[in-house]
N, C-alpha and C. Protein backbone atom coordinates (compact mmCIF):
# COMPACT_ATOMS: atom_id res chain seq x y z
N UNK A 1 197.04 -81.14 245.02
CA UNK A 1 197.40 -82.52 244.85
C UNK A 1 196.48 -83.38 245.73
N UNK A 2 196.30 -84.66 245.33
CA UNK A 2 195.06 -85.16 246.03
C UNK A 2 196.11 -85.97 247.47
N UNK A 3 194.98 -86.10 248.20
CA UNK A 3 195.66 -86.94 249.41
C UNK A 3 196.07 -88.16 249.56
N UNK A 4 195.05 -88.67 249.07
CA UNK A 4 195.45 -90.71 248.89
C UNK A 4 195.55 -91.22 247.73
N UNK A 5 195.93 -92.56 247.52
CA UNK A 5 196.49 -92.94 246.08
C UNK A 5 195.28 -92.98 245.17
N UNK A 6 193.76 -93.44 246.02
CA UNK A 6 192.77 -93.27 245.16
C UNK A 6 192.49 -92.16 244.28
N UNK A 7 192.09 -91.17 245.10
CA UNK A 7 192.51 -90.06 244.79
C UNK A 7 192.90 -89.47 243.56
N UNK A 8 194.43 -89.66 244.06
CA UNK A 8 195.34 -89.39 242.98
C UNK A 8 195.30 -90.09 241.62
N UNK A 9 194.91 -91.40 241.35
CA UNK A 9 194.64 -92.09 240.34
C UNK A 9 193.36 -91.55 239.62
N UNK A 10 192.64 -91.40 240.50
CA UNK A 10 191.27 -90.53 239.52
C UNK A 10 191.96 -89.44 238.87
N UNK A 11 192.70 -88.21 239.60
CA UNK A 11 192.96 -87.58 239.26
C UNK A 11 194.10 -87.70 237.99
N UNK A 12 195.06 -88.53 238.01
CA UNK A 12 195.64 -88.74 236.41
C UNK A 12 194.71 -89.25 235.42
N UNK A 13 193.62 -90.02 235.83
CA UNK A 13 192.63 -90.60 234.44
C UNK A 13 192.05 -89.27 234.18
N UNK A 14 191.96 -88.42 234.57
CA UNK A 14 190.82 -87.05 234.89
C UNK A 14 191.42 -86.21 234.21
N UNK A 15 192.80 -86.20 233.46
CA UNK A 15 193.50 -85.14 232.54
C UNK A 15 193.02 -85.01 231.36
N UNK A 16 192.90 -84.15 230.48
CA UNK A 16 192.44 -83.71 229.08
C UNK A 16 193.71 -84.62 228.53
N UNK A 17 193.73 -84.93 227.12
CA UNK A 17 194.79 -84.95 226.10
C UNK A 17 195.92 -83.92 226.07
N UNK A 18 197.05 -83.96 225.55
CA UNK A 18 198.07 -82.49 225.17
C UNK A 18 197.13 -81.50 224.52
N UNK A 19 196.95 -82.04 223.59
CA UNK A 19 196.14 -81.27 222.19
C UNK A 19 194.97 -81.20 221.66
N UNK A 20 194.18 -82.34 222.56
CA UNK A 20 192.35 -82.64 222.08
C UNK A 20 192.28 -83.40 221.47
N UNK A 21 193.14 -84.14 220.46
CA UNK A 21 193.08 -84.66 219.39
C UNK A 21 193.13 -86.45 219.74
N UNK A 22 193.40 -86.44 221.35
CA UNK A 22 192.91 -88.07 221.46
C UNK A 22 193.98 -88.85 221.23
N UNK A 23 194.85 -88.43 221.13
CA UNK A 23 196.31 -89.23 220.32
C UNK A 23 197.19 -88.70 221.86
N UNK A 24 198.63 -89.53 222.04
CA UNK A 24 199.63 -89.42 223.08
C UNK A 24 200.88 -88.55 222.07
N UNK A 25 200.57 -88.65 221.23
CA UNK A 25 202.07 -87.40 220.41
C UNK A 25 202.16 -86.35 221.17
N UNK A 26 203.64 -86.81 221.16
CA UNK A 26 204.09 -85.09 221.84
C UNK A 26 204.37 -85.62 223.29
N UNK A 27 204.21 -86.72 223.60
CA UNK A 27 204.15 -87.02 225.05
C UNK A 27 205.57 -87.62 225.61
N UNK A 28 206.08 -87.89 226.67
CA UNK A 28 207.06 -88.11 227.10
C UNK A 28 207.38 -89.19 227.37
N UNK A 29 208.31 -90.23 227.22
CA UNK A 29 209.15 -90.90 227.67
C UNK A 29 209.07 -91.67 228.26
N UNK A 30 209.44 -92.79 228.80
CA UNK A 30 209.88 -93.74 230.03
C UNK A 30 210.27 -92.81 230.64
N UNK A 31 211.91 -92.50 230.17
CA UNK A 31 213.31 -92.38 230.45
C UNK A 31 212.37 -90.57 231.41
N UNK A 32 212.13 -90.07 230.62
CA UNK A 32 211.87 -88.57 230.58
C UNK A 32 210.58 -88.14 232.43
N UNK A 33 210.04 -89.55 232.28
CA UNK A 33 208.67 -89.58 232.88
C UNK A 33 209.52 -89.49 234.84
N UNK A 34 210.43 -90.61 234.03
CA UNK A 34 211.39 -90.82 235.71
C UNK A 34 211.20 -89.98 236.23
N UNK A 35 212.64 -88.76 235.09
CA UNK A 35 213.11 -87.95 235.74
C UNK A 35 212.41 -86.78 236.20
N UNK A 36 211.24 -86.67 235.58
CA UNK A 36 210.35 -85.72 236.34
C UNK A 36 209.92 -86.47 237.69
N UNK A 37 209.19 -87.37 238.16
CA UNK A 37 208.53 -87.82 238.81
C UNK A 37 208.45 -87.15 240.74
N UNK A 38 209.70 -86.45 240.66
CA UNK A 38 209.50 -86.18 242.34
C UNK A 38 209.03 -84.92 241.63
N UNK A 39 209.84 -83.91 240.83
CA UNK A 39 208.59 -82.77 240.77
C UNK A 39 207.29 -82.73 240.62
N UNK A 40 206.89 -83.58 239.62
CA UNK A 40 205.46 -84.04 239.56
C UNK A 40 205.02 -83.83 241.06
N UNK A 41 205.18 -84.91 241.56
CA UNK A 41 204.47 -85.25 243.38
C UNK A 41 204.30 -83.80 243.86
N UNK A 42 205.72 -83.00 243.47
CA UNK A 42 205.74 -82.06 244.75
C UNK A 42 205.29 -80.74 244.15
N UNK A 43 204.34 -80.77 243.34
CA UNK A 43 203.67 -79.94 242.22
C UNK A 43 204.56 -78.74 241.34
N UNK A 44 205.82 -79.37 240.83
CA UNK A 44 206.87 -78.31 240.47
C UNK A 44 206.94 -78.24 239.19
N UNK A 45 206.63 -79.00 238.78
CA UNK A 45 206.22 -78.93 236.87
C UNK A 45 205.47 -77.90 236.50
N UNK A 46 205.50 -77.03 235.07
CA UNK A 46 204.80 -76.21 234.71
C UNK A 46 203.47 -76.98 234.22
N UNK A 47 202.71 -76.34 233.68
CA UNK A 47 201.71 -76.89 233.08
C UNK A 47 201.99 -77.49 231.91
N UNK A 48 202.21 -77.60 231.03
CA UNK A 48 202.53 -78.27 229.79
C UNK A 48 203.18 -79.69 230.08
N UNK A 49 204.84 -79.70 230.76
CA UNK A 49 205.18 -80.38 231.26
C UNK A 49 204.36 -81.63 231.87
N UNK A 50 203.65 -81.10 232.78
CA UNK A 50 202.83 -81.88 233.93
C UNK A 50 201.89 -82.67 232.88
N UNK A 51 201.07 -81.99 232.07
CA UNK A 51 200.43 -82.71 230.80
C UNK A 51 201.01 -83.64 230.48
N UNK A 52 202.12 -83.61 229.47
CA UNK A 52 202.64 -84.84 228.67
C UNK A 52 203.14 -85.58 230.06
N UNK A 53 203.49 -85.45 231.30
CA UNK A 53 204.06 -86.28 232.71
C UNK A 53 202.92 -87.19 232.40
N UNK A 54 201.62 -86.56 232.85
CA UNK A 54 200.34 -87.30 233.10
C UNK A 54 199.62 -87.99 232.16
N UNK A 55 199.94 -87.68 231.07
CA UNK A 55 199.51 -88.28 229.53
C UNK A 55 200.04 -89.84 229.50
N UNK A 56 201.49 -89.51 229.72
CA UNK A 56 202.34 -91.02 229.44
C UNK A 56 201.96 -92.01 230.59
N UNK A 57 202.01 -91.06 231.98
CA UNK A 57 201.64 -91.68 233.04
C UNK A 57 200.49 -92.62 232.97
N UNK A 58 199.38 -92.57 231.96
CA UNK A 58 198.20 -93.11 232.19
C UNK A 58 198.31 -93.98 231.05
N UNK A 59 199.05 -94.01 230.01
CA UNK A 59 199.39 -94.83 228.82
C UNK A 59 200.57 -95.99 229.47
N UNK A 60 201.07 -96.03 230.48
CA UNK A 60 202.38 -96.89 230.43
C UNK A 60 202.08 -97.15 231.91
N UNK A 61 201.46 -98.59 232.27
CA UNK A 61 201.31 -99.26 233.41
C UNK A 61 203.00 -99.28 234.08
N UNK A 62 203.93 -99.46 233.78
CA UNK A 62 205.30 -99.46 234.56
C UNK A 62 205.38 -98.11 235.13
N UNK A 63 205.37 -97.00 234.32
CA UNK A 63 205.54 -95.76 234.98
C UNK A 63 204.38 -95.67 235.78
N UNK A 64 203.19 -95.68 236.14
CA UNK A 64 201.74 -95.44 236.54
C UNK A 64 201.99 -96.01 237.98
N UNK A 65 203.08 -97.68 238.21
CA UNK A 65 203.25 -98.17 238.87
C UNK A 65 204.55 -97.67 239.98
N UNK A 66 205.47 -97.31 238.98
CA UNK A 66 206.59 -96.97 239.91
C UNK A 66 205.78 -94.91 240.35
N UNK A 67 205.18 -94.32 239.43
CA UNK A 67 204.18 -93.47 240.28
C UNK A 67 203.62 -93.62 242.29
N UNK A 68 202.69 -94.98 241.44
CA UNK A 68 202.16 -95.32 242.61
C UNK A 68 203.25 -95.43 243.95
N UNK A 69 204.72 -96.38 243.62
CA UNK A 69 205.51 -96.27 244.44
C UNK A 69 205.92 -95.19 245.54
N UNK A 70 206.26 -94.13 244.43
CA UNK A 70 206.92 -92.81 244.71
C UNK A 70 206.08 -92.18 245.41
N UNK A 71 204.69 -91.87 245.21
CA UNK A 71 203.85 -91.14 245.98
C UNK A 71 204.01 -91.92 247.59
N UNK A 72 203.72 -93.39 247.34
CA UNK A 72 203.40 -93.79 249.04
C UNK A 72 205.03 -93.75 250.17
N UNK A 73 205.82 -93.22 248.91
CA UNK A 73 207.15 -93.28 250.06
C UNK A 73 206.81 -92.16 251.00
């Protein structure tokens, strides 16, 4: 996991797609994105999971933001 928020923001733009195909299908939630969000941080998501986390994460400035939150607590 990266150290600072810079960092870490490269690192969510820096994810592949789910599927290659360039499209967010298949991806998760507002609601869904929340409730992952401390596993996310604390690297507890499987891989797949963590994908569609980071997919939506970079599509939806509110979640990206309350992200940003959660990490600097």
């Amino acid at each position: 996991m990266p150290d600072n928020i810079n960092d870490y923001r490269f690192y969510l733009k820096g994810v592949e797609d789910i599927d290659g195909s360039g499209t967010n299908e298949g991806s998760m939630n507002c609601k869904e994105t929340q409730r992952c969000m401390r596993q996310f941080l604390e690297d507890e998501l499987d891989a797949d999971t963590a994908r569609e986390f980071i997919m939506h994460v970079r599509s939806c400035k509110e979640c990206m933001d309350e992200l940003t939150i959660e990490y600097l607590i």
